[in-house]
N, C-alpha and C. Protein backbone atom coordinates (compact mmCIF):
# COMPACT_ATOMS: atom_id res chain seq x y z
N UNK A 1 0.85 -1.17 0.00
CA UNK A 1 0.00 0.00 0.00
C UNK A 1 0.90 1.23 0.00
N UNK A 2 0.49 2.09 -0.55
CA UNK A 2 1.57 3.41 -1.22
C UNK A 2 1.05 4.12 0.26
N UNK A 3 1.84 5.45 0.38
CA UNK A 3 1.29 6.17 1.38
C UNK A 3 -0.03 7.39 1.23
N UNK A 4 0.18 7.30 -0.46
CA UNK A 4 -1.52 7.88 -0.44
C UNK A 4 -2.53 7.32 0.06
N UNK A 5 -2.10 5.46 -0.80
CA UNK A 5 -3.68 5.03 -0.21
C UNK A 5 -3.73 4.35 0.76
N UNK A 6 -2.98 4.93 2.06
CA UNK A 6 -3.26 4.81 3.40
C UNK A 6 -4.02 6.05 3.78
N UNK A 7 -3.50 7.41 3.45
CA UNK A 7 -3.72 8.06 3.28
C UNK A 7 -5.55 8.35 2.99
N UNK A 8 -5.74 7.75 1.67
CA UNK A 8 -7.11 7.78 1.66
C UNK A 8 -8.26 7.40 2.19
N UNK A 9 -7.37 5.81 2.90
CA UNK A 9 -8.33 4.94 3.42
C UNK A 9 -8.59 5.55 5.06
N UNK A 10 -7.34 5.97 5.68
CA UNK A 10 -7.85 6.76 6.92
C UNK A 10 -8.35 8.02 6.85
N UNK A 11 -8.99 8.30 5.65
CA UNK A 11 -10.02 9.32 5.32
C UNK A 11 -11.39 9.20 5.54
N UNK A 12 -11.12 7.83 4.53
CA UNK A 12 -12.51 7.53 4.50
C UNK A 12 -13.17 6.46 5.51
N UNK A 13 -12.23 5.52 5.94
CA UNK A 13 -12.86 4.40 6.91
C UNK A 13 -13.86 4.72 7.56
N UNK A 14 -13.48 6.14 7.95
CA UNK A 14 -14.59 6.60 8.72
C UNK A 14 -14.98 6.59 10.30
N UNK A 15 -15.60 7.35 10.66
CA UNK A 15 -16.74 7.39 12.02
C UNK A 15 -17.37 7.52 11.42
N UNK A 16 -18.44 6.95 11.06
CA UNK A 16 -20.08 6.84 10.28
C UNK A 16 -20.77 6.18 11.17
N UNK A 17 -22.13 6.14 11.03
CA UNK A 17 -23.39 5.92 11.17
C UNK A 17 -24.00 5.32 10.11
N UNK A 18 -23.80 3.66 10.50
CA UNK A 18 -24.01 2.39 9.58
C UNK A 18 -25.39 2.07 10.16
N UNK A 19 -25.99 1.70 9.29
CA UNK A 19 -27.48 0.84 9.43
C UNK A 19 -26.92 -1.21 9.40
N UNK A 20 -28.28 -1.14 9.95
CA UNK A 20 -27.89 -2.57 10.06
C UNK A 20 -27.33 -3.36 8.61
N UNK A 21 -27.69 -3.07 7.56
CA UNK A 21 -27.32 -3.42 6.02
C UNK A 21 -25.85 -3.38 6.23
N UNK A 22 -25.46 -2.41 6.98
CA UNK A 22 -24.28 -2.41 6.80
C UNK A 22 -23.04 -3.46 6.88
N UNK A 23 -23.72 -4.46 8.08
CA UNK A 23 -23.25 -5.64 8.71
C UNK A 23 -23.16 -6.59 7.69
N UNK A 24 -23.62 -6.67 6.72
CA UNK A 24 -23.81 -7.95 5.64
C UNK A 24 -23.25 -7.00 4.62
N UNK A 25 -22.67 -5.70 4.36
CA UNK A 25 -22.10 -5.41 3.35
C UNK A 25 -20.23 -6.43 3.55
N UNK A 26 -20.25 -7.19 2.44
CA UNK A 26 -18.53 -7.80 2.10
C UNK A 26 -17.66 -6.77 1.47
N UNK A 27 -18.11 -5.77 0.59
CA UNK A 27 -17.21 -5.12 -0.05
C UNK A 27 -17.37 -3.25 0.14
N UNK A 28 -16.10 -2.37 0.08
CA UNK A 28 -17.07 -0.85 0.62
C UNK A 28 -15.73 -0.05 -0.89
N UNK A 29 -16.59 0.47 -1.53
CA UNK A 29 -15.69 1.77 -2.46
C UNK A 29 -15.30 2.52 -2.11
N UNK A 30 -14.09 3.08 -1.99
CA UNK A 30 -13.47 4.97 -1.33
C UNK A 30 -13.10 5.45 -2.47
N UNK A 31 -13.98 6.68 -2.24
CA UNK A 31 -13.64 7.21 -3.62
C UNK A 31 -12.97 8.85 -2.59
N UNK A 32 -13.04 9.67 -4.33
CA UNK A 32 -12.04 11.28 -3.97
C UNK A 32 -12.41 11.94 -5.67
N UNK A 33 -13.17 12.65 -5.03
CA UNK A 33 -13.20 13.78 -6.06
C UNK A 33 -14.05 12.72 -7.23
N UNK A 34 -15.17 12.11 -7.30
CA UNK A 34 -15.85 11.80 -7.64
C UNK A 34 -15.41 10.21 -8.47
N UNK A 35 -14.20 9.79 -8.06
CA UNK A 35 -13.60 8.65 -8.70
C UNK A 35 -13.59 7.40 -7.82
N UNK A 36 -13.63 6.46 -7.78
CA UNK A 36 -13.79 5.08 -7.05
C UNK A 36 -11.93 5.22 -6.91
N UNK A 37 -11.29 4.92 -5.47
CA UNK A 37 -10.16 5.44 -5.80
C UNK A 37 -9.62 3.89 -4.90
N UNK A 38 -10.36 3.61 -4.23
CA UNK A 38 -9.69 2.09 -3.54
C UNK A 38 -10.78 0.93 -3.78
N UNK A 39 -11.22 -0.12 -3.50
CA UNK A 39 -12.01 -0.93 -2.93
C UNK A 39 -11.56 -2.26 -2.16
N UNK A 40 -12.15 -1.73 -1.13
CA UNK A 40 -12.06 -3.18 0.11
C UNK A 40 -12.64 -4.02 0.40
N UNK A 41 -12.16 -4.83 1.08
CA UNK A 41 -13.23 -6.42 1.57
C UNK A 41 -13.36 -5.66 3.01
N UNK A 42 -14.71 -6.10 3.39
CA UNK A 42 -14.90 -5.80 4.78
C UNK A 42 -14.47 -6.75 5.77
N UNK A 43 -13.54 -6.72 6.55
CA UNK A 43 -13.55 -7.65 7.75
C UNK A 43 -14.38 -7.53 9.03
N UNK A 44 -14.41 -6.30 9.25
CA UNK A 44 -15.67 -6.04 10.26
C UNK A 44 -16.01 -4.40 10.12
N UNK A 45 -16.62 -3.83 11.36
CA UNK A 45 -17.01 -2.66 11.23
C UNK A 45 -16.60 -2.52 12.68
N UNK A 46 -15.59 -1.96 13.03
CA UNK A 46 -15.04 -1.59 14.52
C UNK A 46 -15.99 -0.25 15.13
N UNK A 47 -16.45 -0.42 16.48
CA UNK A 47 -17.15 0.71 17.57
C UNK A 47 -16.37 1.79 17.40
N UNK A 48 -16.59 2.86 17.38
CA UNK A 48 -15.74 4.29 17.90
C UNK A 48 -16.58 5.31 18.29
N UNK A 49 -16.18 6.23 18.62
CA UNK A 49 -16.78 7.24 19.79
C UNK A 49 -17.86 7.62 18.92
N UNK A 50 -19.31 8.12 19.94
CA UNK A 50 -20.17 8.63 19.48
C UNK A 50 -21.16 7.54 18.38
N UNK A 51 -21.04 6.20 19.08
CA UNK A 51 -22.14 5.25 18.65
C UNK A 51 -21.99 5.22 16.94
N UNK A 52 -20.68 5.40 16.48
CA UNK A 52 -20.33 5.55 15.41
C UNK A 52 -19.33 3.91 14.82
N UNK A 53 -19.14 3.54 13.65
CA UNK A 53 -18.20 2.33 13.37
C UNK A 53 -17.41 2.75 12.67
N UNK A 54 -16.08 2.29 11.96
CA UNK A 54 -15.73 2.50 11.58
C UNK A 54 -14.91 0.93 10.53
N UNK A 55 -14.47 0.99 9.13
CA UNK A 55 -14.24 0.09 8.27
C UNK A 55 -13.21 -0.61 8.81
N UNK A 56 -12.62 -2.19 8.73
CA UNK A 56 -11.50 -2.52 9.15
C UNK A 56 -11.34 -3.74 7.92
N UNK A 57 -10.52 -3.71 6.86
CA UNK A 57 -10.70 -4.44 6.19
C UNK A 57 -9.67 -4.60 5.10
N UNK A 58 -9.47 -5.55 3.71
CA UNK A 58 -8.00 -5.39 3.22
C UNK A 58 -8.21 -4.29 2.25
N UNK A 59 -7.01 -4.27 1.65
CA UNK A 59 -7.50 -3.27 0.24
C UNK A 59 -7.62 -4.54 -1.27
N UNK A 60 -8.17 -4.37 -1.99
CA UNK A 60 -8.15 -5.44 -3.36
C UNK A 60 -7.26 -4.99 -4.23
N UNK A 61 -6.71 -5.92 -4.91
CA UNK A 61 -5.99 -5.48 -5.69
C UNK A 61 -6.03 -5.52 -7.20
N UNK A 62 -5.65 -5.00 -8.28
CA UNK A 62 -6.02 -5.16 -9.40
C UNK A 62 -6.42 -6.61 -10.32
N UNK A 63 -6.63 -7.51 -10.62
CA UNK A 63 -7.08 -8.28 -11.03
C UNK A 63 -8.65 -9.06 -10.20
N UNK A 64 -9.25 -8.22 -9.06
CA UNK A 64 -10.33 -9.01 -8.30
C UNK A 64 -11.52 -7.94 -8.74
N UNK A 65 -12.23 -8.84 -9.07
CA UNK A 65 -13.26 -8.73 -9.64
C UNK A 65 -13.55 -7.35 -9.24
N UNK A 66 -14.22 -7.27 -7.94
CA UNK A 66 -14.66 -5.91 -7.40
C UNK A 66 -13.65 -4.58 -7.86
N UNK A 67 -12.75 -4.98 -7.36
CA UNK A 67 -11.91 -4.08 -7.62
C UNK A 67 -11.57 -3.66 -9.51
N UNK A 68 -11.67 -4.35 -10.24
CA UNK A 68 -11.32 -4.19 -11.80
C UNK A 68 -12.70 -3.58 -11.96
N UNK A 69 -13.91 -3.73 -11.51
CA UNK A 69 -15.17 -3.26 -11.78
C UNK A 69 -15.33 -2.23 -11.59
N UNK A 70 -14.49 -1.24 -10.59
CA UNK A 70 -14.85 -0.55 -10.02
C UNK A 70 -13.73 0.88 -10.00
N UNK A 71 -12.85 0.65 -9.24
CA UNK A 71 -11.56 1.16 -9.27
C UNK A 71 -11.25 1.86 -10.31
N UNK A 72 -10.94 3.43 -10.47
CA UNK A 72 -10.74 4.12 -11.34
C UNK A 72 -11.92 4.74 -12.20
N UNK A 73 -13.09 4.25 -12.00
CA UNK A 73 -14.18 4.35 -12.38
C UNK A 73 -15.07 5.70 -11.47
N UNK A 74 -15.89 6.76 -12.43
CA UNK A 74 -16.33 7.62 -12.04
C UNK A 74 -18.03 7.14 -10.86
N UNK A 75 -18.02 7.38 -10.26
CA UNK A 75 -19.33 6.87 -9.25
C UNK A 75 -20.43 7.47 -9.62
């Protein structure tokens, strides 16, 4: 992982406010400036302050499905 897209991903992982859907989501897009700029597998959704979760999961890499589908692609 380069240090942008650490960079991006502790952007986006997030403190959010997930609905229960969220729990059965496997895969999550981070995008920037309107572009799909990572995509991950979900391993879980970690607690953090303010009843909030946050993403914990790998990054994909170019040849997986999700990721070739998606990645580089305008949202």
């Amino acid at each position: 992982m380069t240090a942008g897209q650490a960079e991006l991903f502790r952007a986006n992982r997030g403190c959010w406010v997930f609905g229960e859907r969220a729990d059965r989501e496997q895969y999550a897009l981070l995008s920037a400036q309107g572009i799909v700029r990572q995509a991950i597998e979900i391993d879980g959704l970690v607690s953090v302050a303010g009843g909030r979760r946050a993403i914990e999961g790998r990054f994909l890499e170019a040849g997986h499905l999700v990721h070739d589908a998606y990645v580089g692609k305008r949202l």
